[in-house]
Protein backbone atom coordinates (compact mmCIF):
# COMPACT_ATOMS: atom_id res chain seq x y z
CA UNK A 1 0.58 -11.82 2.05
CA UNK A 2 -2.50 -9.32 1.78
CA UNK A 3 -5.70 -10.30 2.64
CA UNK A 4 -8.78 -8.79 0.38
CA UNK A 5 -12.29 -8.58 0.43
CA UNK A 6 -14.62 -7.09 -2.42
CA UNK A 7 -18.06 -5.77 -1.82
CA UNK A 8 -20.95 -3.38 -2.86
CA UNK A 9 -21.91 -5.92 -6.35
CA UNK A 10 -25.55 -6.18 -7.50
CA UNK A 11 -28.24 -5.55 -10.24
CA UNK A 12 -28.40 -2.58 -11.90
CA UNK A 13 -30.06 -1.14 -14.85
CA UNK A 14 -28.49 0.12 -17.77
CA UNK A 15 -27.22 4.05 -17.36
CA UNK A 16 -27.44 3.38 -13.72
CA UNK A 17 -24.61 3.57 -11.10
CA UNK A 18 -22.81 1.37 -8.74
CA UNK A 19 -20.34 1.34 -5.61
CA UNK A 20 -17.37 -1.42 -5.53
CA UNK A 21 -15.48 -1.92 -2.46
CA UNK A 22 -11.97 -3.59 -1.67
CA UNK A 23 -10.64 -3.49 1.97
CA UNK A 24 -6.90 -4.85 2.05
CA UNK A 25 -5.25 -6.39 5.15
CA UNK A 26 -2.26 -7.96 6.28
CA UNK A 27 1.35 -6.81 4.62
CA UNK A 28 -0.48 -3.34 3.26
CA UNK A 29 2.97 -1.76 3.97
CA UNK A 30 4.28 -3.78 0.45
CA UNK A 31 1.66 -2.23 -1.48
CA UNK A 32 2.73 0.27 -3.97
CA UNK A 33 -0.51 0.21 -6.07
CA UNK A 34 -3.88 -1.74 -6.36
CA UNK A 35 -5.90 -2.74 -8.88
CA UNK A 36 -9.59 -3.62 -9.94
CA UNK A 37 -9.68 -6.43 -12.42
CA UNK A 38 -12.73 -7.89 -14.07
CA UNK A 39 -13.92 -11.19 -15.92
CA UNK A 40 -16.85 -12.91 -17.50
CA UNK A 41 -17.25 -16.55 -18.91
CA UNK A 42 -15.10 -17.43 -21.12
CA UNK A 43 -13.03 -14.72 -21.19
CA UNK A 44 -10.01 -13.96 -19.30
CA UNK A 45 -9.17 -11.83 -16.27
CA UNK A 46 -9.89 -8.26 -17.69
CA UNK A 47 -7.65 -4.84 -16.26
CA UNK A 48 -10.30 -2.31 -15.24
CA UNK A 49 -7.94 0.47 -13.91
CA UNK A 50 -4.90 0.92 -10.98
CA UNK A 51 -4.02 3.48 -8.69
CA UNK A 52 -0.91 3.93 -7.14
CA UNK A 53 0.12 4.57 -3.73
CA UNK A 54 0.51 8.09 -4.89
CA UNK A 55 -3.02 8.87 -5.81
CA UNK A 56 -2.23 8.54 -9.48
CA UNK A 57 -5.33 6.22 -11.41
CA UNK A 58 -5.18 4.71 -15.06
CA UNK A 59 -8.29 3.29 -16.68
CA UNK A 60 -8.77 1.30 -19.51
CA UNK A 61 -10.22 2.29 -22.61
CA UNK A 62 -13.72 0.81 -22.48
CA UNK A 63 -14.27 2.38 -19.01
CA UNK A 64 -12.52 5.24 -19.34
CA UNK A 65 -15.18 8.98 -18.43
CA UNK A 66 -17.34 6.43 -16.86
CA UNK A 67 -15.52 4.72 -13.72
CA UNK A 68 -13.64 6.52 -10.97
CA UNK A 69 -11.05 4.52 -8.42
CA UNK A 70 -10.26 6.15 -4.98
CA UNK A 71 -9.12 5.63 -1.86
CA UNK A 72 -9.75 5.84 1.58
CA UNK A 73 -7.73 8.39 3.94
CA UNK A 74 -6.81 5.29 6.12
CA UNK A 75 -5.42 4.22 1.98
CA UNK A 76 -6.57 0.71 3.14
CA UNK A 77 -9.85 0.73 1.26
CA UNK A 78 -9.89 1.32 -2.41
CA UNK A 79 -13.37 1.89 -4.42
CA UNK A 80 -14.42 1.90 -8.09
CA UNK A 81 -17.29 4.02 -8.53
CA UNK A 82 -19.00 2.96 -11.75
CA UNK A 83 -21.30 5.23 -13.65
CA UNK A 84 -23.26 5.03 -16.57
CA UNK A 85 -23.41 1.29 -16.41
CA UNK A 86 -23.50 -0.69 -19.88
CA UNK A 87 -24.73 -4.58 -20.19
CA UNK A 88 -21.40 -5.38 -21.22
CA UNK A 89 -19.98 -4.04 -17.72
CA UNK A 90 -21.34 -7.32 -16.22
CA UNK A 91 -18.90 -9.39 -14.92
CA UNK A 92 -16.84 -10.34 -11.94
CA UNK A 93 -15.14 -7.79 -10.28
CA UNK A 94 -12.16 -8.11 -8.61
CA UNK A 95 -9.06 -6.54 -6.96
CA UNK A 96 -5.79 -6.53 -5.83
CA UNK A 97 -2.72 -5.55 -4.88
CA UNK A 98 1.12 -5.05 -6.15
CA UNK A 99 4.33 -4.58 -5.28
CA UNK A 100 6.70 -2.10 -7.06
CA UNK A 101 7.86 -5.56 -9.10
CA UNK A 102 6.24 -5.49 -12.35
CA UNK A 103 3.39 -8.30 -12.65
CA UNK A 104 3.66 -9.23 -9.39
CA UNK A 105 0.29 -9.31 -7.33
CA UNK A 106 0.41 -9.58 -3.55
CA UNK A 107 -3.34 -11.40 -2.77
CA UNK A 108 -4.87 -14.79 -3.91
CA UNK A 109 -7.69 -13.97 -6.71
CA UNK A 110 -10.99 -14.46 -4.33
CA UNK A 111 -14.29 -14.81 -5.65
CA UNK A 112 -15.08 -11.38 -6.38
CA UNK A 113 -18.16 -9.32 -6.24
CA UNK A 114 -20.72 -9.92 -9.36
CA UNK A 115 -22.01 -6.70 -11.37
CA UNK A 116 -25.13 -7.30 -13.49
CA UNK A 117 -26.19 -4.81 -15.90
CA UNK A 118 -29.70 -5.44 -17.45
CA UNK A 119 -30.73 -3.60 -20.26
């Protein structure tokens, strides 16, 4: 299993910018890409964007120009750097890892890190 923890959530005001965090642990060495997911009442779990264990990244349309993943040298930390921030990026942000099986994630859905944009 892999083991992750989200950080670097908060308050923010409209147009500003923000710093997500997601430090994996445990069976790393199965990852082939990770992803940052996100999800707001009544609505369901939301893709935000993936990058692969190759450096490549894939957004979707909503965020796309506006939020960046990366990854750490060490490739055990991935961020999303948001930017331009809009009231409707508020949610709950999470991430996680797969395996090269499609669908498949390798963590446990946690609790996230919460982004609130105010207008």
């Amino acid at each position: 299993q892999v083991q992750l923890v989200e950080s670097g959530g908060g308050l923010v005001q409209a147009g500003g910018s923000l710093r997500l965090s997601c430090v994996a642990s445990g069976s790393i060495f199965e990852i082939s890409a990770m992803g940052w997911y996100r999800r707001t009442p009544g609505k369901q779990r939301e893709l935000v964007g993936t990058i692969t264990s190759g450096g490549s990244t894939n957004y979707a349309d909503s965020v796309k120009g506006r939020f960046t993943i990366s990854r750490s040298s060490a490739k055990n930390t991935v961020y999303l750097q948001m930017n331009n921030l809009k009231p409707e990026d508020t949610a709950v942000y999470y991430c996680n890892a797969h395996s090269r099986t499609p669908g498949t994630v390798l963590g446990s859905w946690g609790q996230g890190t919460q982004v609130t944009v105010s207008s």
